[in-house]
Protein backbone atom coordinates (compact mmCIF):
# COMPACT_ATOMS: atom_id res chain seq x y z
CA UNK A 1 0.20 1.90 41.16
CA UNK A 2 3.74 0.14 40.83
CA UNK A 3 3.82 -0.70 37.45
CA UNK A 4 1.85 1.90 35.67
CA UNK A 5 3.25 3.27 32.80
CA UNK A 6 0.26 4.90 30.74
CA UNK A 7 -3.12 6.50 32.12
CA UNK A 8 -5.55 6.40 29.75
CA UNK A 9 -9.28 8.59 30.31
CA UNK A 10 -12.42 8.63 29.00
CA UNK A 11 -13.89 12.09 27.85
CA UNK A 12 -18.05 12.51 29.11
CA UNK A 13 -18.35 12.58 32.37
CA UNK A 14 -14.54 11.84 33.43
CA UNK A 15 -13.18 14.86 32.59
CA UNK A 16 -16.08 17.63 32.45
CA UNK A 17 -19.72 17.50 34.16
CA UNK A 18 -21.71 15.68 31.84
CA UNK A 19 -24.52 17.42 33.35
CA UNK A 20 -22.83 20.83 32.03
CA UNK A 21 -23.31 19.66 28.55
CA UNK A 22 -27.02 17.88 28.71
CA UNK A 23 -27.80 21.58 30.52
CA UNK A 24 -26.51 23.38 27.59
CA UNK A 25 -28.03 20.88 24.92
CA UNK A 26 -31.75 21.28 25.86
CA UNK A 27 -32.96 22.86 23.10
CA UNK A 28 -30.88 21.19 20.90
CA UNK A 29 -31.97 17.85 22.62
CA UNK A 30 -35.65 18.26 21.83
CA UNK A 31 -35.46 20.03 18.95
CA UNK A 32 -34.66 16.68 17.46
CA UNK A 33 -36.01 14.23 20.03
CA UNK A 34 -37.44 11.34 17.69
CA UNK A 35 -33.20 11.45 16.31
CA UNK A 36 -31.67 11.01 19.98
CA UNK A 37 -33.99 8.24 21.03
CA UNK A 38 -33.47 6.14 18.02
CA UNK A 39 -29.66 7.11 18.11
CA UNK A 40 -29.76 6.30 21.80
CA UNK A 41 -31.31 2.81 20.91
CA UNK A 42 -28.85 2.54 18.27
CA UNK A 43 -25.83 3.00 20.44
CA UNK A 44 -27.29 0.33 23.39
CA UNK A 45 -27.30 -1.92 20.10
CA UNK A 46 -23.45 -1.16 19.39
CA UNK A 47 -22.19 -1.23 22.46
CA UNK A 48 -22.37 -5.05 22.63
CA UNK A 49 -21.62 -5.64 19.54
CA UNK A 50 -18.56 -7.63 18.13
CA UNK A 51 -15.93 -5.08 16.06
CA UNK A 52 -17.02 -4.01 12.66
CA UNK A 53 -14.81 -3.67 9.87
CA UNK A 54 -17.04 -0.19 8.70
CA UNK A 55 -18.51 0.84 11.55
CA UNK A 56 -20.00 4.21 11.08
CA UNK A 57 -21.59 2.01 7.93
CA UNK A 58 -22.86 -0.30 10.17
CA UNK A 59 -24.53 2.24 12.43
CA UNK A 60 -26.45 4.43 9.39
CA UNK A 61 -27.92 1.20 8.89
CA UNK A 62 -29.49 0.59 12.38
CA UNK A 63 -30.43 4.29 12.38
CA UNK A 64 -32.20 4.19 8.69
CA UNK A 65 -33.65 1.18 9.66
CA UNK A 66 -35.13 2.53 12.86
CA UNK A 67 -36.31 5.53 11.79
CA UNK A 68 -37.48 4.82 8.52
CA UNK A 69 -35.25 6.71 6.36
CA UNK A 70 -32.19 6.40 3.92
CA UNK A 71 -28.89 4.99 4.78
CA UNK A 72 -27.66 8.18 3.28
CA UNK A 73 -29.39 10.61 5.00
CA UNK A 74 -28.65 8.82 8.76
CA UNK A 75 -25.21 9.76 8.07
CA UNK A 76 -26.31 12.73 7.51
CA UNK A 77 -28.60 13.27 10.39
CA UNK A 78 -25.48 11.56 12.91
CA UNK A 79 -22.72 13.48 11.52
CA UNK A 80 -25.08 17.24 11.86
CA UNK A 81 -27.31 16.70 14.80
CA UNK A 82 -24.53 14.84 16.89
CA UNK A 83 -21.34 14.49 15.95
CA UNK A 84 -20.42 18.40 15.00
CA UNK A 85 -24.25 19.54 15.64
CA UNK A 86 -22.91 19.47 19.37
CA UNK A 87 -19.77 20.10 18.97
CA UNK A 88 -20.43 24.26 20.09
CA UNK A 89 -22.18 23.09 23.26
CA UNK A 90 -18.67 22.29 24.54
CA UNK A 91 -17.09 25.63 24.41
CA UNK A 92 -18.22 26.83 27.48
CA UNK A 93 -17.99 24.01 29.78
CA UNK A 94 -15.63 24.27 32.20
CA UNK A 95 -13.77 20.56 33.05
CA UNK A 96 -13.24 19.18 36.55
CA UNK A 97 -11.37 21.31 38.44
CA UNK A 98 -7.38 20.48 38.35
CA UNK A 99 -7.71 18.02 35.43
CA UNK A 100 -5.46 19.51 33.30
CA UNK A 101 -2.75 20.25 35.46
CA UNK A 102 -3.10 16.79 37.17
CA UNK A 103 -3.01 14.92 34.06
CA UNK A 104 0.24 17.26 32.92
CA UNK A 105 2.20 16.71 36.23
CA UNK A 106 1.70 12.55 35.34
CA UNK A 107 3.11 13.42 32.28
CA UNK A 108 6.41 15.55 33.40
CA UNK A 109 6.72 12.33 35.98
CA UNK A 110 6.98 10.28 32.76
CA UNK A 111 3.97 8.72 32.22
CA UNK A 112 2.21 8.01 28.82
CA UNK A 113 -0.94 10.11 28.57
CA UNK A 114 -3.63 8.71 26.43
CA UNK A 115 -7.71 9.15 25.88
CA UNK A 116 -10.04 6.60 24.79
CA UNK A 117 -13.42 7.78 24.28
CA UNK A 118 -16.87 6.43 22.34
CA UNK A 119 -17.34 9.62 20.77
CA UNK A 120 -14.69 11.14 18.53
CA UNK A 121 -12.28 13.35 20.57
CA UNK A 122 -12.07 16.14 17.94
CA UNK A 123 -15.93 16.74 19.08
CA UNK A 124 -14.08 18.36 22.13
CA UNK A 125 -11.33 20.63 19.94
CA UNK A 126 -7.95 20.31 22.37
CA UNK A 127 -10.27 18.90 25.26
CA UNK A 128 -9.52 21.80 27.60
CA UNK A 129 -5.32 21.45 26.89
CA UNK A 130 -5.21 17.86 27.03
CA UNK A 131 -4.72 16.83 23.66
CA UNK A 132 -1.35 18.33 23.68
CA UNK A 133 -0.10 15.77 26.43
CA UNK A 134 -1.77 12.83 24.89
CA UNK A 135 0.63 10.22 23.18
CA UNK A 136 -2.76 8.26 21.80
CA UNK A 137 -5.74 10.47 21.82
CA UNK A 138 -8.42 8.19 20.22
CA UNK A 139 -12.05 7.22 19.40
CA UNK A 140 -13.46 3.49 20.18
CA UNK A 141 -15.58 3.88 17.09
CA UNK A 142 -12.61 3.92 14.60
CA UNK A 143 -11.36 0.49 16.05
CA UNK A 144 -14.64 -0.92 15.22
CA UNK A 145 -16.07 -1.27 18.87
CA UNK A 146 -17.96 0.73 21.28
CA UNK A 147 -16.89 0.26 25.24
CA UNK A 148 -17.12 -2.52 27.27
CA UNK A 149 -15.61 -4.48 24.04
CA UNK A 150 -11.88 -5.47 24.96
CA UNK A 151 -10.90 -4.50 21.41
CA UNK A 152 -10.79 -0.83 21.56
CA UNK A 153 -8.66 -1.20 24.63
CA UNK A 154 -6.55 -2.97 22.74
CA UNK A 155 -5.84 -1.14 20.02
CA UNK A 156 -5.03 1.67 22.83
CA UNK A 157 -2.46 -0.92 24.04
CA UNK A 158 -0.90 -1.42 20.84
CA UNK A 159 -0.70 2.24 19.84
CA UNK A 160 0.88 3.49 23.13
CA UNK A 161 2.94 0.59 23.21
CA UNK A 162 2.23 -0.37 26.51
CA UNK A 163 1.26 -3.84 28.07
CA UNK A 164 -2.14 -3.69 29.07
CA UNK A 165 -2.00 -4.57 32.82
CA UNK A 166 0.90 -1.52 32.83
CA UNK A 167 -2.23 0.97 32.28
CA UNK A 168 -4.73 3.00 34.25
CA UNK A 169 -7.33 3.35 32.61
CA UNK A 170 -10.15 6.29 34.10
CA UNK A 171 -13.76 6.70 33.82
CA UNK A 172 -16.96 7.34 35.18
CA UNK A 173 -18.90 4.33 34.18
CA UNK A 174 -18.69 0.70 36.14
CA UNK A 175 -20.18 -0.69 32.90
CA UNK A 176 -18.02 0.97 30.19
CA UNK A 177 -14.85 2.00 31.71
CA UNK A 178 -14.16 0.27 35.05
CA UNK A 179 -15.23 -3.17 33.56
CA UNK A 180 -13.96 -2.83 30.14
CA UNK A 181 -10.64 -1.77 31.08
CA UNK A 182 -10.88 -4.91 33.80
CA UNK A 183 -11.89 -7.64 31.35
CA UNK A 184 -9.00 -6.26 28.87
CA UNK A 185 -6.41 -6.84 31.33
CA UNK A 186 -6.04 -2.61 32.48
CA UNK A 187 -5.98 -1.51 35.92
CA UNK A 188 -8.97 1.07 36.23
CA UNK A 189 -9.98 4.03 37.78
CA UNK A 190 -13.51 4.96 38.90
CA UNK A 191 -14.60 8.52 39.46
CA UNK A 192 -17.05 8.80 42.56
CA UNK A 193 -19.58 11.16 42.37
CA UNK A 194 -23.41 11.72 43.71
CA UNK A 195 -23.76 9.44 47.19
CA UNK A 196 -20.65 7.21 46.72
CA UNK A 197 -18.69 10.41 46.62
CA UNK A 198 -20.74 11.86 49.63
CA UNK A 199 -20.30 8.42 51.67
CA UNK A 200 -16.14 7.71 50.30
CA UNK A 201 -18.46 4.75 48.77
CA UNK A 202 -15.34 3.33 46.93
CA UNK A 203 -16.12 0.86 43.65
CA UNK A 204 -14.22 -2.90 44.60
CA UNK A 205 -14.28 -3.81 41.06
CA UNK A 206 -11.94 -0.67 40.29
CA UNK A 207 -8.04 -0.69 41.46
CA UNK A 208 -8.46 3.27 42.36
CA UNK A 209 -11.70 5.18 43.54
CA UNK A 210 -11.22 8.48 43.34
CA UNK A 211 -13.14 11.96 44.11
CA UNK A 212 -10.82 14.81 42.65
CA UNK A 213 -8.33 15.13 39.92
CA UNK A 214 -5.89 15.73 43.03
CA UNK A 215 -6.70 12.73 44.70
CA UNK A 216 -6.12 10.72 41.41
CA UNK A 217 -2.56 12.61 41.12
CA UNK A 218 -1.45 11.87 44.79
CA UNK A 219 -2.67 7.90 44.66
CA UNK A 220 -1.20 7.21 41.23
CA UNK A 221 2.29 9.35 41.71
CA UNK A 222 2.65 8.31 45.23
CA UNK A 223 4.70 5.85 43.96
């Protein structure tokens, strides 16, 4: 970890049990069923697709179009059923245990704390303390670009003021986090859990593997 001078996470899944939240959203979930599977195919659509100068535009469209209704009332249906319709779901999940005070003894060593997520961060209020340590705490949708797209990491680059290869950046996905953070020049961090946690599987197309918050802290202030 020679080098590093930011670490950078992702939100779902990296620093709470996204399992907590799809638990807690049941009822929510299929209360409004024929909105998450068109939103879901909407999102698969955006996440390879080139930046956007309006983004959130972009996406009413694909959602109106899929589902038959107004551009105007998409935005409607994202911003209530999604964006702040599960925003309460969060206030009583717990995150990973030590995240907060791992991430906080990075930043008394000195490092730049920043999160990068595809949802917007204020979904999670002060994401469990840590948006008081962050020196970029950011969505990719307001660069224009969902994960794996280089740009959002880029933009993250430019607003912490950090190279890019002088960054950890820490997720849970292979697709999203480890590979988009690769292909935009990062170092990355992959969070094992299920079987590859059970067997130390580690991920060779990440620079750390990781199980814990604690083991993160130890491998990337070791040195």
């Amino acid at each position: 970890m020679q080098g590093v001078e930011a670490v950078a996470f992702d939100i779902d899944g990296t620093l709470y049990p996204s399992w907590k939240l799809y638990l807690g959203m049941t009822g929510h979930f299929f209360s409004n069923i024929s909105f998450f599977l068109a939103f879901n195919r909407v999102r698969k659509i955006l996440h390879e697709t080139a930046p956007l100068p309006d983004f959130y535009e972009y996406q009413a469209r694909l959602l109106a179009e899929d589902m038959k209704i107004s551009v105007e009332e998409a935005h409607k249906k994202i911003n209530s059923i999604s964006y702040s319709g599960i925003k309460n779901f969060f206030e009583g999940i717990k995150p990973f245990r030590n995240m907060y005070s791992s991430i906080k003894a990075m930043k008394d060593a000195g490092l730049k704390i920043a999160v990068l997520s595809d949802f917007p961060p204020d979904q999670k209020g002060d994401i469990w303390g840590v948006r008081e340590l962050c020196d970029v705490c950011m969505g990719s949708e307001e660069a224009g670009a969902l994960k794996p797209s280089i740009y959002p990491f880029g933009i993250l680059s430019q607003k912490l003021g950090v190279k890019p290869e002088n960054i950890l950046y820490v997720g849970n996905s292979i697709k999203y986090d480890v590979r988009g953070a690769n292909n935009a020049g990062m170092k990355s961090a992959y969070l094992l859990t299920g079987l590859r946690a059970l067997f130390h599987a580690d991920l060779k197309e990440a620079d750390v593997s990781f199980r814990s918050f604690k083991e993160l802290e130890s491998i990337v202030l070791k040195s």
